[in-house]
C-alpha atoms as a PDB file:
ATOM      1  CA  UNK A   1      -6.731 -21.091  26.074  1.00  0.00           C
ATOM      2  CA  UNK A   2      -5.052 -22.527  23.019  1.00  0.00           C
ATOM      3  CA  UNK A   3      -5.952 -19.506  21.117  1.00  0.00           C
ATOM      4  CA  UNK A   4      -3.843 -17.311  23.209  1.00  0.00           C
ATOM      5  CA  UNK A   5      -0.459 -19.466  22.448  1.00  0.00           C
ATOM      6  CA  UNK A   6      -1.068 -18.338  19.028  1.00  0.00           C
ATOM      7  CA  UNK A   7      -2.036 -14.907  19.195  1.00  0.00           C
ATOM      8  CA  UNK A   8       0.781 -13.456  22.260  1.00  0.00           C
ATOM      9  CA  UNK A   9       3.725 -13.860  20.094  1.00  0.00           C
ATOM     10  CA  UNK A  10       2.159 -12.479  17.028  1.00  0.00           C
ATOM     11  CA  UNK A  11       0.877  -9.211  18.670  1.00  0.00           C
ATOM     12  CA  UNK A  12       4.507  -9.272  20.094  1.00  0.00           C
ATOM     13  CA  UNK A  13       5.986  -9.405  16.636  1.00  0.00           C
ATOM     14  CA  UNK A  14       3.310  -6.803  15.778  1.00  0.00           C
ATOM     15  CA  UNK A  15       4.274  -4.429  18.891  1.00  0.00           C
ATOM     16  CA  UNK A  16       8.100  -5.195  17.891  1.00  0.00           C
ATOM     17  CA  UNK A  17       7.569  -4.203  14.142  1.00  0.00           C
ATOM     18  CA  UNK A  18       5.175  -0.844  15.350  1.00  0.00           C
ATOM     19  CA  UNK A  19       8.865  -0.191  17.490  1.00  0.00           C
ATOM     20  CA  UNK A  20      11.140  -0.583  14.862  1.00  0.00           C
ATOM     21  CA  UNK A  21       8.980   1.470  12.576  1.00  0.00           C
ATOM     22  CA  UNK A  22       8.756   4.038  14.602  1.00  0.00           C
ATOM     23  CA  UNK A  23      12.471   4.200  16.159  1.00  0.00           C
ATOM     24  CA  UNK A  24      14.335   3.684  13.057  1.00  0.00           C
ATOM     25  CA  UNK A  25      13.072   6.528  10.806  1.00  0.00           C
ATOM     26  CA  UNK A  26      15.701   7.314   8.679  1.00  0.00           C
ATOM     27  CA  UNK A  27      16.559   4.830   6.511  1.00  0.00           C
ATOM     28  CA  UNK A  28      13.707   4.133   4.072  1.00  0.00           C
ATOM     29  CA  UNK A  29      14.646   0.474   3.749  1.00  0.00           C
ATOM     30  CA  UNK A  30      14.269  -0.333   7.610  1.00  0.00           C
ATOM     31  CA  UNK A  31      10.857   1.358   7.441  1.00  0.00           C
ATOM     32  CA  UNK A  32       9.462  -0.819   4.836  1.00  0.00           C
ATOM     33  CA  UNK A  33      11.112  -3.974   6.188  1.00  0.00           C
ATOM     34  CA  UNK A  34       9.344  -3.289   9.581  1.00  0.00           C
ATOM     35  CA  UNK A  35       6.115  -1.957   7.661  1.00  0.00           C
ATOM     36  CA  UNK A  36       6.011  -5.654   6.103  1.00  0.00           C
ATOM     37  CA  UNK A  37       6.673  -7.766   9.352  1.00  0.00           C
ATOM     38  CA  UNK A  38       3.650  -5.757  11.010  1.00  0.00           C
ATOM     39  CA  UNK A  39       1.366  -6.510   7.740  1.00  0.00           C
ATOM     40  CA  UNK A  40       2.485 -10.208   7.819  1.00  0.00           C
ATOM     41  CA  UNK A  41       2.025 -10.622  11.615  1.00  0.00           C
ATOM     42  CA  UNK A  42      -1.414  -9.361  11.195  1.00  0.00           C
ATOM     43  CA  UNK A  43      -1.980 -11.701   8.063  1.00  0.00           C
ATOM     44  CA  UNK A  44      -1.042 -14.176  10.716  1.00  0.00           C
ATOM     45  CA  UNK A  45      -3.109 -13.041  13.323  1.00  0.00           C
ATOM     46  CA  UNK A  46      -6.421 -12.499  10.904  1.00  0.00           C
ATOM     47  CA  UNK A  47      -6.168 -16.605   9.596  1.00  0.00           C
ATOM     48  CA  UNK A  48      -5.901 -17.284  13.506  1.00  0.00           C
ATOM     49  CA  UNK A  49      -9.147 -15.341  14.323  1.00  0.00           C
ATOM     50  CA  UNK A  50     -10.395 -16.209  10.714  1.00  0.00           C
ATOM     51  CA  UNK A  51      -9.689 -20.731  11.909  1.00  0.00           C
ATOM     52  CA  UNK A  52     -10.954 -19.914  15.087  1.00  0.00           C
ATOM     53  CA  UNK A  53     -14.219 -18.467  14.658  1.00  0.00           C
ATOM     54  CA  UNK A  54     -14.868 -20.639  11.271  1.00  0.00           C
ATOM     55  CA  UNK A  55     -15.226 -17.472   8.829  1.00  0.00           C
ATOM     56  CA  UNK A  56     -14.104 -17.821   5.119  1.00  0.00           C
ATOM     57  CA  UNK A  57     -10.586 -16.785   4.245  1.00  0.00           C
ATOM     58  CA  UNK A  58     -11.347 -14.583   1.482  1.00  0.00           C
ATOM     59  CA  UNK A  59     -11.104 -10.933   3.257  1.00  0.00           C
ATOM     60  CA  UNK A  60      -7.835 -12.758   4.278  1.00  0.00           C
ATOM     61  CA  UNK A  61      -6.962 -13.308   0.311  1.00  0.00           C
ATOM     62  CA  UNK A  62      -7.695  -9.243  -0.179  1.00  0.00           C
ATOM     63  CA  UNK A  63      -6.054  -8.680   2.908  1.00  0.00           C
ATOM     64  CA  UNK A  64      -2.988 -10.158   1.349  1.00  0.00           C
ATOM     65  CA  UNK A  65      -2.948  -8.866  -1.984  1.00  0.00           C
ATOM     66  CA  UNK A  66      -3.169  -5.837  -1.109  1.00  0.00           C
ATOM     67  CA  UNK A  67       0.055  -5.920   0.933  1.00  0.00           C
ATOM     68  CA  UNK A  68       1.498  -7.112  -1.837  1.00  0.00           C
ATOM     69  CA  UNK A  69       0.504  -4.325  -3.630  1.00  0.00           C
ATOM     70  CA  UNK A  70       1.938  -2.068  -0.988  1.00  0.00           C
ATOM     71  CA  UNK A  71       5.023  -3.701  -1.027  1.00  0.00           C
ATOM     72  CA  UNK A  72       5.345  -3.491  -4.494  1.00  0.00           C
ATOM     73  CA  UNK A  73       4.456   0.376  -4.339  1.00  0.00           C
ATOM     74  CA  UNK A  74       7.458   0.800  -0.801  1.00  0.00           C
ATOM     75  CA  UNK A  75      10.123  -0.957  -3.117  1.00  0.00           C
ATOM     76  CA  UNK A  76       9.430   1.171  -6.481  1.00  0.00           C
ATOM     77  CA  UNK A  77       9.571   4.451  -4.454  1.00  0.00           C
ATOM     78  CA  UNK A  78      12.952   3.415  -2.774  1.00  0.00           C
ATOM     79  CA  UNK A  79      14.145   2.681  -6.642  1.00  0.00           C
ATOM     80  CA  UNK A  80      13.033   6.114  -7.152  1.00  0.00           C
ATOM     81  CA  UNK A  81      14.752   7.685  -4.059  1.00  0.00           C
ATOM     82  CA  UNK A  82      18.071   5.701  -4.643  1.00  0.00           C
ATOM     83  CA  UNK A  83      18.546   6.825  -8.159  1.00  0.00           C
ATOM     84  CA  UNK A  84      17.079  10.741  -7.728  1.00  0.00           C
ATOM     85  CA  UNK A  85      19.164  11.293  -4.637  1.00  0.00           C
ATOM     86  CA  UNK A  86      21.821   8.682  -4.312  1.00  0.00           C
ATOM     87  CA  UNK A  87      20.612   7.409  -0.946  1.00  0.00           C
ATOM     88  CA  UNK A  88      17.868   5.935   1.578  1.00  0.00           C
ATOM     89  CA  UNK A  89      18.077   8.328   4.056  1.00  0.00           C
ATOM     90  CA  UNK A  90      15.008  10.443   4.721  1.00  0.00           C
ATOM     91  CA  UNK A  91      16.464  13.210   6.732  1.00  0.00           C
ATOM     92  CA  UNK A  92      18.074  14.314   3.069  1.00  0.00           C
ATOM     93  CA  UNK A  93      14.571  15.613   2.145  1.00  0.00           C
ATOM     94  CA  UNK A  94      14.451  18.953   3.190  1.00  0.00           C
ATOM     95  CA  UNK A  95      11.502  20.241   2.256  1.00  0.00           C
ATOM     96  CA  UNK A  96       9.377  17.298   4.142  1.00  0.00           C
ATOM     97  CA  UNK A  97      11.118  18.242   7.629  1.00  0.00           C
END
């Protein structure tokens, strides 16, 4: 029972970060802010299931740096968008749509 006051709002803020991601595809910044609320609410949602069943928090540890390391990678390629083409917007990209 107490588990579930824990884990309804963060599939919520998962559900709401899938939305945005999908809804608001054409600036590149909005997609990787939403892409990084829906990795954190499942880094929140994995140390829930990870405290609740008594597991070790290392796949949690991985888990995390390597959203790090895809946030990292999301800001270096809008860097590299900004400065090639002068703006975030994805529907500038012709030759992808």
């Amino acid at each position: 029972m107490y588990m579930f006051i824990y884990v309804c709002p963060l599939v919520t803020l998962f559900l709401s970060a899938l939305f945005v991601y999908v809804s608001k595809y054409k600036h590149f910044l909005f997609m990787l802010l939403s892409l990084e609320m829906g990795v954190l609410s499942l880094y929140m949602l994995m140390l829930t299931f990870f405290s609740y069943f008594v597991f070790e928090y290392f796949l949690g540890m991985v888990f995390l740096s390597m959203s790090v390391c895809e946030g990292v990678l999301g800001l270096s390629l809008l860097v590299f968008v900004i400065r090639s083409h002068g703006s975030d917007m994805l529907m500038i990209f012709d030759s992808l749509w």
